[in-house]
Structures are given as C-alpha cells and as structure tokens.
PDB file of N, CA and C in Angstrom:
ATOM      1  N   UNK A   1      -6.100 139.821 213.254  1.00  0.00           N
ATOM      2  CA  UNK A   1      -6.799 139.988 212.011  1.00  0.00           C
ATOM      3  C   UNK A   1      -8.192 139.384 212.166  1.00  0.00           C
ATOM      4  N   UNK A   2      -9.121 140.297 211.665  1.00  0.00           N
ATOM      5  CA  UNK A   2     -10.722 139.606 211.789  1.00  0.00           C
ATOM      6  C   UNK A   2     -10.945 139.176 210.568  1.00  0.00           C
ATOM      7  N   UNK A   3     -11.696 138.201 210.693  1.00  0.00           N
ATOM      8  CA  UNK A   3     -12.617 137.949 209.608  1.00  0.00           C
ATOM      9  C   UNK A   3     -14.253 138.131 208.897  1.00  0.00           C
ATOM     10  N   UNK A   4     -14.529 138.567 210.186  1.00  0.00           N
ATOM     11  CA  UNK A   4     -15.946 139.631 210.242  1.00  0.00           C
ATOM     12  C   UNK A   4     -16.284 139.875 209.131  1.00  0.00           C
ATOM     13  N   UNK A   5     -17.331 139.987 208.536  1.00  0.00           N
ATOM     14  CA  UNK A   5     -18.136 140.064 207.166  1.00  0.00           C
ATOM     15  C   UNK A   5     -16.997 139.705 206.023  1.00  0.00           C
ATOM     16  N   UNK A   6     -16.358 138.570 206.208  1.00  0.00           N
ATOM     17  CA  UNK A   6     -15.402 137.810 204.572  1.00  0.00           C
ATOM     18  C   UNK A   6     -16.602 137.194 203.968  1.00  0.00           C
ATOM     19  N   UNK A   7     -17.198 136.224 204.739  1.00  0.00           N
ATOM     20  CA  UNK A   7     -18.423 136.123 203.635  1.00  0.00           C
ATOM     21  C   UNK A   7     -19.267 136.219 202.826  1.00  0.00           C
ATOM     22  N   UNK A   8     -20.181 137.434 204.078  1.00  0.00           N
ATOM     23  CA  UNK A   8     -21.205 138.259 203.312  1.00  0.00           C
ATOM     24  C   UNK A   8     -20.591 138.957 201.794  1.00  0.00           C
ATOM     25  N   UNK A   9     -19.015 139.215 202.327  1.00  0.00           N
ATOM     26  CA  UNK A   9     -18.459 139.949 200.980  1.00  0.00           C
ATOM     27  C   UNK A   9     -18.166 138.989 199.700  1.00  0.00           C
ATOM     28  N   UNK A  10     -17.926 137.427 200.531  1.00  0.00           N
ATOM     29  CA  UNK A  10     -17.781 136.494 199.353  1.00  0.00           C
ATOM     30  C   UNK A  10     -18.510 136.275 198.348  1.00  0.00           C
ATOM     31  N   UNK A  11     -20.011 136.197 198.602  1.00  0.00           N
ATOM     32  CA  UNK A  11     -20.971 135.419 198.628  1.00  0.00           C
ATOM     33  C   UNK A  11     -21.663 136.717 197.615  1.00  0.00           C
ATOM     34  N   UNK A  12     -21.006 138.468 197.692  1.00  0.00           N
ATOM     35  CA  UNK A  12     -21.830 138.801 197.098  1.00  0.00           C
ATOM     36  C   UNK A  12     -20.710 139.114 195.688  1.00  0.00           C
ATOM     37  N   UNK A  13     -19.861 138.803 196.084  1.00  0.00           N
ATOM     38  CA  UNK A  13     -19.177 139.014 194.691  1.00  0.00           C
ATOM     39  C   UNK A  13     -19.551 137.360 193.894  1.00  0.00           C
ATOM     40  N   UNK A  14     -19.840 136.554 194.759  1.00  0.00           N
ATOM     41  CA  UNK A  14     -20.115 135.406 193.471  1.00  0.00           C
ATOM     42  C   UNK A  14     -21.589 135.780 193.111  1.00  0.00           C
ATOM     43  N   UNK A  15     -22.440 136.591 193.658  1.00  0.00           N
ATOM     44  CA  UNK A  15     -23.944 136.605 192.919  1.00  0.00           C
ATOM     45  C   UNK A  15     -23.401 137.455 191.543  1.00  0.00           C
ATOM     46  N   UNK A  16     -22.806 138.045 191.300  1.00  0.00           N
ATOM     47  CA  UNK A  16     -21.931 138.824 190.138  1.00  0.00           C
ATOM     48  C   UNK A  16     -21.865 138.360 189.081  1.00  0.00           C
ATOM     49  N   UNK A  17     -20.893 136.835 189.053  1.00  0.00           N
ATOM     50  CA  UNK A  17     -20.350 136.251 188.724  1.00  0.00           C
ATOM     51  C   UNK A  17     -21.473 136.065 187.080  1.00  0.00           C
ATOM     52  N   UNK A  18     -22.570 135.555 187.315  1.00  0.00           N
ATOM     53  CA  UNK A  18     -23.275 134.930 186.238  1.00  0.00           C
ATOM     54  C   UNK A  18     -23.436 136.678 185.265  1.00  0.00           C
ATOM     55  N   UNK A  19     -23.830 137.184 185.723  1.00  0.00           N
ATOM     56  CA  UNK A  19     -23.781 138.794 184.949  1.00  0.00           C
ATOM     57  C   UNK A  19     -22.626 139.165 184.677  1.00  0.00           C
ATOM     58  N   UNK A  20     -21.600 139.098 184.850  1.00  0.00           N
ATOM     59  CA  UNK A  20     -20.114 139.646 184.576  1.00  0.00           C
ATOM     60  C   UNK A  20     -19.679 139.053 183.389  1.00  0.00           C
ATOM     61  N   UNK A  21     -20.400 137.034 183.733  1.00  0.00           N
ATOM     62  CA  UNK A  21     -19.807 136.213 182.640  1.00  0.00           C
ATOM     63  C   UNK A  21     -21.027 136.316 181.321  1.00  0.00           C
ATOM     64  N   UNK A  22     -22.469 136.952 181.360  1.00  0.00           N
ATOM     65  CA  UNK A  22     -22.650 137.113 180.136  1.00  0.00           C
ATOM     66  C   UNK A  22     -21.997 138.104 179.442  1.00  0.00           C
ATOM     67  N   UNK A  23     -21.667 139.092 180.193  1.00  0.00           N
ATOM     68  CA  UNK A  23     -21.219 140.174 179.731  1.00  0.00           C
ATOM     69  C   UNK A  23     -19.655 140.396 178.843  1.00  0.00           C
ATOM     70  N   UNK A  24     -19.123 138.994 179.190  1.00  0.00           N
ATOM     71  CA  UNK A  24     -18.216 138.864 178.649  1.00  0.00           C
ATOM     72  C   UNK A  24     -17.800 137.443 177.843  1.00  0.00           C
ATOM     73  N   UNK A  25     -18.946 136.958 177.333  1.00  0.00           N
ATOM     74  CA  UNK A  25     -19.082 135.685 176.533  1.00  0.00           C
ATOM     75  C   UNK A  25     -18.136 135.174 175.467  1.00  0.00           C
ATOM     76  N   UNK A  26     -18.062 136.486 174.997  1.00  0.00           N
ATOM     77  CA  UNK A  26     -16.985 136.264 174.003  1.00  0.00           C
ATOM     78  C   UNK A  26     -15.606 136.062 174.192  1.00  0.00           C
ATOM     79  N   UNK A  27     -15.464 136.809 175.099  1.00  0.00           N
ATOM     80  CA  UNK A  27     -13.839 136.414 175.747  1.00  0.00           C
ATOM     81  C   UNK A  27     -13.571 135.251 176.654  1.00  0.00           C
ATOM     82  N   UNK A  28     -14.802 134.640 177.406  1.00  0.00           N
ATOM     83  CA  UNK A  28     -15.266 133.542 177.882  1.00  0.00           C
ATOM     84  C   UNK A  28     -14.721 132.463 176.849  1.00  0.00           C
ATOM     85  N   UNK A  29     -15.734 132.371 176.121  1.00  0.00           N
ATOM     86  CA  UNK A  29     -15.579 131.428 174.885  1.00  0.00           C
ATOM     87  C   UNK A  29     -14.376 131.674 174.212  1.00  0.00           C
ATOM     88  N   UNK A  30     -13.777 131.703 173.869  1.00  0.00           N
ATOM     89  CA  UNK A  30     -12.401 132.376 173.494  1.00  0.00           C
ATOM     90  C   UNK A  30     -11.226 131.737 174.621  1.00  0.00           C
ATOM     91  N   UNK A  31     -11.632 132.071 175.578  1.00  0.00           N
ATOM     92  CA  UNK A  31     -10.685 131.533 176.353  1.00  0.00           C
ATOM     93  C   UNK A  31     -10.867 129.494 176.870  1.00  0.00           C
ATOM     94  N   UNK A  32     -12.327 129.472 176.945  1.00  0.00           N
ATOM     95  CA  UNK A  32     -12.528 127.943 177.042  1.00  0.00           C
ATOM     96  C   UNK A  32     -12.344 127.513 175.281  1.00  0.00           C
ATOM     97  N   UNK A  33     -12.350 127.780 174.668  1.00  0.00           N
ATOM     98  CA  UNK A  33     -11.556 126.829 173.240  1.00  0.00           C
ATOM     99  C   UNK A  33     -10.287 127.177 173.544  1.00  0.00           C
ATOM    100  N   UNK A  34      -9.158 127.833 173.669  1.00  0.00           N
ATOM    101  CA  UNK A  34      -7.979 127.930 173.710  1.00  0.00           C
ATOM    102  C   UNK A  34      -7.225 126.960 174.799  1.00  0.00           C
ATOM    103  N   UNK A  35      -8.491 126.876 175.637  1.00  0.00           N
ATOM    104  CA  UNK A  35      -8.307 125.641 176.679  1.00  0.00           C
ATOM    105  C   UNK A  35      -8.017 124.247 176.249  1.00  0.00           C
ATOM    106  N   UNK A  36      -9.559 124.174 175.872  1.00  0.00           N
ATOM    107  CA  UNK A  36      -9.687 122.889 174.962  1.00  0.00           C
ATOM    108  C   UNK A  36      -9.187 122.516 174.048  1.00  0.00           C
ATOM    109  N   UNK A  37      -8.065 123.391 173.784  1.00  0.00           N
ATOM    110  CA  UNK A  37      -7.648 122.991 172.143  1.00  0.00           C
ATOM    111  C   UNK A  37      -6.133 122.405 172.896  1.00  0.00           C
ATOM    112  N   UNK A  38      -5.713 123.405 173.854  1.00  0.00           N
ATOM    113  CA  UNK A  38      -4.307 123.133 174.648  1.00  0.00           C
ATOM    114  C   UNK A  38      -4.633 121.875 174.974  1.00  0.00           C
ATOM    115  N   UNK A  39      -5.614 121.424 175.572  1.00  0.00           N
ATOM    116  CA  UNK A  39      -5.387 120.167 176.819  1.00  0.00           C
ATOM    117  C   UNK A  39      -5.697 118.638 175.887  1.00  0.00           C
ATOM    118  N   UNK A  40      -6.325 119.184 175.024  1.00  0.00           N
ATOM    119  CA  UNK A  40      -6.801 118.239 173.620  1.00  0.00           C
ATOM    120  C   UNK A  40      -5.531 117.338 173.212  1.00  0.00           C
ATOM    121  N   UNK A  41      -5.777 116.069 173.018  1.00  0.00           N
ATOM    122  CA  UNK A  41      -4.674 115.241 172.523  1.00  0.00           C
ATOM    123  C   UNK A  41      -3.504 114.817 173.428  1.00  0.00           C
ATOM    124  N   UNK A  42      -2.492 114.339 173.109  1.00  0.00           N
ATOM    125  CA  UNK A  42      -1.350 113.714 174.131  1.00  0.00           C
ATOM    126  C   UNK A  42      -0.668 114.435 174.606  1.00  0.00           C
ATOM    127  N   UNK A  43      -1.179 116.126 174.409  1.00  0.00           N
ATOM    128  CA  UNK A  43       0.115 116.764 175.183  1.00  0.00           C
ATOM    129  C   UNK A  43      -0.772 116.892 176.131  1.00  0.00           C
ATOM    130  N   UNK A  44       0.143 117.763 177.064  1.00  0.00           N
ATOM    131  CA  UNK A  44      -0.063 118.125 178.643  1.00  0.00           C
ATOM    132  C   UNK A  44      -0.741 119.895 178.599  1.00  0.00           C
ATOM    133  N   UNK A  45      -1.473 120.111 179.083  1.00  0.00           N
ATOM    134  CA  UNK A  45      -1.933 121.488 179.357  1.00  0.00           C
ATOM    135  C   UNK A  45      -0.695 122.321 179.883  1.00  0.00           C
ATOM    136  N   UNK A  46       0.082 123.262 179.170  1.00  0.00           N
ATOM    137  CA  UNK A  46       0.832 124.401 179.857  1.00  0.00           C
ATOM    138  C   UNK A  46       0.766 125.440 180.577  1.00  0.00           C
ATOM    139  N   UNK A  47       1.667 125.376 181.377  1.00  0.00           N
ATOM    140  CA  UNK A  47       1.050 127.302 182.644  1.00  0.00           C
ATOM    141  C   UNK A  47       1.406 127.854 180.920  1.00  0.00           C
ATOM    142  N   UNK A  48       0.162 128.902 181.140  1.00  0.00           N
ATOM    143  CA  UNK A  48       0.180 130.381 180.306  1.00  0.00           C
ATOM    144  C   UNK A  48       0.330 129.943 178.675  1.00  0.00           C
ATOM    145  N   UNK A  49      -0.655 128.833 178.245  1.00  0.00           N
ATOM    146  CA  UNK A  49      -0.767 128.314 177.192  1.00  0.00           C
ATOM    147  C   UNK A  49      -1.252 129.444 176.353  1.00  0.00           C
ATOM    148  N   UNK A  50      -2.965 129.959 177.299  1.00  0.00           N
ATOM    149  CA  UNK A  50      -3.994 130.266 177.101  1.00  0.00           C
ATOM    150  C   UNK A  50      -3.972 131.768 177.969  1.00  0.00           C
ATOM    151  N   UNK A  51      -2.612 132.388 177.752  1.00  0.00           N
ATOM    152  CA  UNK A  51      -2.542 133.236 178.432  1.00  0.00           C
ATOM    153  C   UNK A  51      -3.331 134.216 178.167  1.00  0.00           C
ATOM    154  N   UNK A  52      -2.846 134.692 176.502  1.00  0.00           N
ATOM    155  CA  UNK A  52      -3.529 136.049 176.216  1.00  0.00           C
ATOM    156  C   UNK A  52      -5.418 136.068 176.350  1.00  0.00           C
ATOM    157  N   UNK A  53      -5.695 135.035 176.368  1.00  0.00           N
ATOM    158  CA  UNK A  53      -6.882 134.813 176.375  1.00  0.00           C
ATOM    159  C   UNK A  53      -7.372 134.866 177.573  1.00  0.00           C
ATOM    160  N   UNK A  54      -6.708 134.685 178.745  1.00  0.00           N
ATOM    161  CA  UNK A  54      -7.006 134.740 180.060  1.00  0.00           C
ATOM    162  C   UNK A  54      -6.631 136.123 180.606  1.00  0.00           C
ATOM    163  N   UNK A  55      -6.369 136.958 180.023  1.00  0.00           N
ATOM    164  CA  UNK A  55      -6.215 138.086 180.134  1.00  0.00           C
ATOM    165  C   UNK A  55      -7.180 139.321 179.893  1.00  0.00           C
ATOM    166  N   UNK A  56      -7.615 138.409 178.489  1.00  0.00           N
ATOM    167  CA  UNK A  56      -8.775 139.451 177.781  1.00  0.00           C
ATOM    168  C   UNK A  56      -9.951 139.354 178.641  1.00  0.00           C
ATOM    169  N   UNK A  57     -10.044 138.093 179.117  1.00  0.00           N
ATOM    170  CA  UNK A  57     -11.334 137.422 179.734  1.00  0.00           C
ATOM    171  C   UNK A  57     -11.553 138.369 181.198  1.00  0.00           C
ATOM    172  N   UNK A  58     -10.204 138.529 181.779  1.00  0.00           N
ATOM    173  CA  UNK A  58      -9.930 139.188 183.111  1.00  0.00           C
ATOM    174  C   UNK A  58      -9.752 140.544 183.015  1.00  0.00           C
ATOM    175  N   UNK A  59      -9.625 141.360 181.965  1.00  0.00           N
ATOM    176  CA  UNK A  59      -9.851 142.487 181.536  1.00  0.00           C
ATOM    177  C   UNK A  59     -11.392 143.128 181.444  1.00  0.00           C
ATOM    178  N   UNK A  60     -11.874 141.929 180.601  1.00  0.00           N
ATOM    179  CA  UNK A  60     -13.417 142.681 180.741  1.00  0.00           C
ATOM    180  C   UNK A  60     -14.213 142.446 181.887  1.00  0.00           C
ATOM    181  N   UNK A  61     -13.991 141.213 182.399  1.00  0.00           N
ATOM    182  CA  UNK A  61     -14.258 141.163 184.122  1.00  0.00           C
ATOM    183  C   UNK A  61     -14.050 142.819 184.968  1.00  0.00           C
ATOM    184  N   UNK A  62     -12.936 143.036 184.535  1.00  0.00           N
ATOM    185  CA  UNK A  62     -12.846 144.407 185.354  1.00  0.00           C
ATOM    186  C   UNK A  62     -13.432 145.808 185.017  1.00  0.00           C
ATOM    187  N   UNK A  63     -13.220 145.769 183.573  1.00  0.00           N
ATOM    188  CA  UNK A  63     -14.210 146.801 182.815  1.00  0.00           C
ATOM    189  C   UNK A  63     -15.558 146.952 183.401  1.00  0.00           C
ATOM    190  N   UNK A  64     -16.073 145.215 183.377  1.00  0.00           N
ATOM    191  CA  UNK A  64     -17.612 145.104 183.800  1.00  0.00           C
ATOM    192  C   UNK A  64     -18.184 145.470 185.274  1.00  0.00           C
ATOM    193  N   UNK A  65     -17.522 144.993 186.025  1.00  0.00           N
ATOM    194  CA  UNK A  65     -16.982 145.572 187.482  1.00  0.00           C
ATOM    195  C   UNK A  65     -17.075 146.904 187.941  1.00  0.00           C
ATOM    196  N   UNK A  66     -15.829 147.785 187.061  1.00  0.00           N
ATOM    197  CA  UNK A  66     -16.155 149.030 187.195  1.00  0.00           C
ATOM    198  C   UNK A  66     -14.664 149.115 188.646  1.00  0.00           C
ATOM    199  N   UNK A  67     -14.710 150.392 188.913  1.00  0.00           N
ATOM    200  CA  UNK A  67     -14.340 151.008 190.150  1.00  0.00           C
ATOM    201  C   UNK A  67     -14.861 150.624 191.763  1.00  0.00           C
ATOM    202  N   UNK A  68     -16.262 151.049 191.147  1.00  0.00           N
ATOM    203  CA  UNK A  68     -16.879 150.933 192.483  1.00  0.00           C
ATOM    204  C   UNK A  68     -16.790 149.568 193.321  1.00  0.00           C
ATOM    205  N   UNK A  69     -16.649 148.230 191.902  1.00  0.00           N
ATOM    206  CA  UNK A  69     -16.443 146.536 192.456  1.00  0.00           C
ATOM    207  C   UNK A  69     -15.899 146.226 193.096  1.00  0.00           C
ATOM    208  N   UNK A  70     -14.478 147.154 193.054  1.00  0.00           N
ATOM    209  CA  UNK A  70     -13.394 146.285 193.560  1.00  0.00           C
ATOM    210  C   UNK A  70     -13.079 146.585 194.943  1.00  0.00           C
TER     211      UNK A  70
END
C-alpha cells in the first residue's frame, strides 16, 4: 500500500474546511451549544448526546462538498 500524495490530498481538504464551516454556521452553532449544554455542570458528556445535531452539521458538510469532494 502507498502513501504517495495522502498529504497533498490532506492538506487540501483542510483548506475547505473554513468555507464549508461558514457555509454551515448554523448547524455549526447548533451543534457547539448542544455540546456545551451536555458537558455543562456535574454530569459527564455522553457518546451521541448531541447526536442529531452532529448529523445535521455532517449533512450540510456534504451538501456543501458536493459529489465532485468526495
């Protein structure tokens, strides 16, 4: 198995990253309060507290993306 251009490919999906996440602010935000509200106080943060919200967030990630992204 090579690893031959993993980087170049890394490196250009994180230049993305800041455009993908305005593009999806709202589900962003949405998902960091659902965070903050879980981890807030004496309980413990749960797997899949903040699920549906991490979903929506990763949904429009892909919308924004497109076909051609992936």
């Amino acid at each position: 198995m090579s690893g031959q251009g993993v980087w170049p490919r890394a490196r250009a999906r994180l230049r993305q990253f800041p455009a993908l996440l305005a593009s999806c602010g709202e589900q962003a935000a949405a998902y960091g309060r659902c965070v903050a509200a879980a981890a807030g106080g004496p309980a413990e943060l749960r797997r899949d507290a903040c699920l549906e919200e991490f979903r929506a967030l990763r949904d429009c990630f892909d919308r924004a993306v497109g076909p051609e992204g992936r």
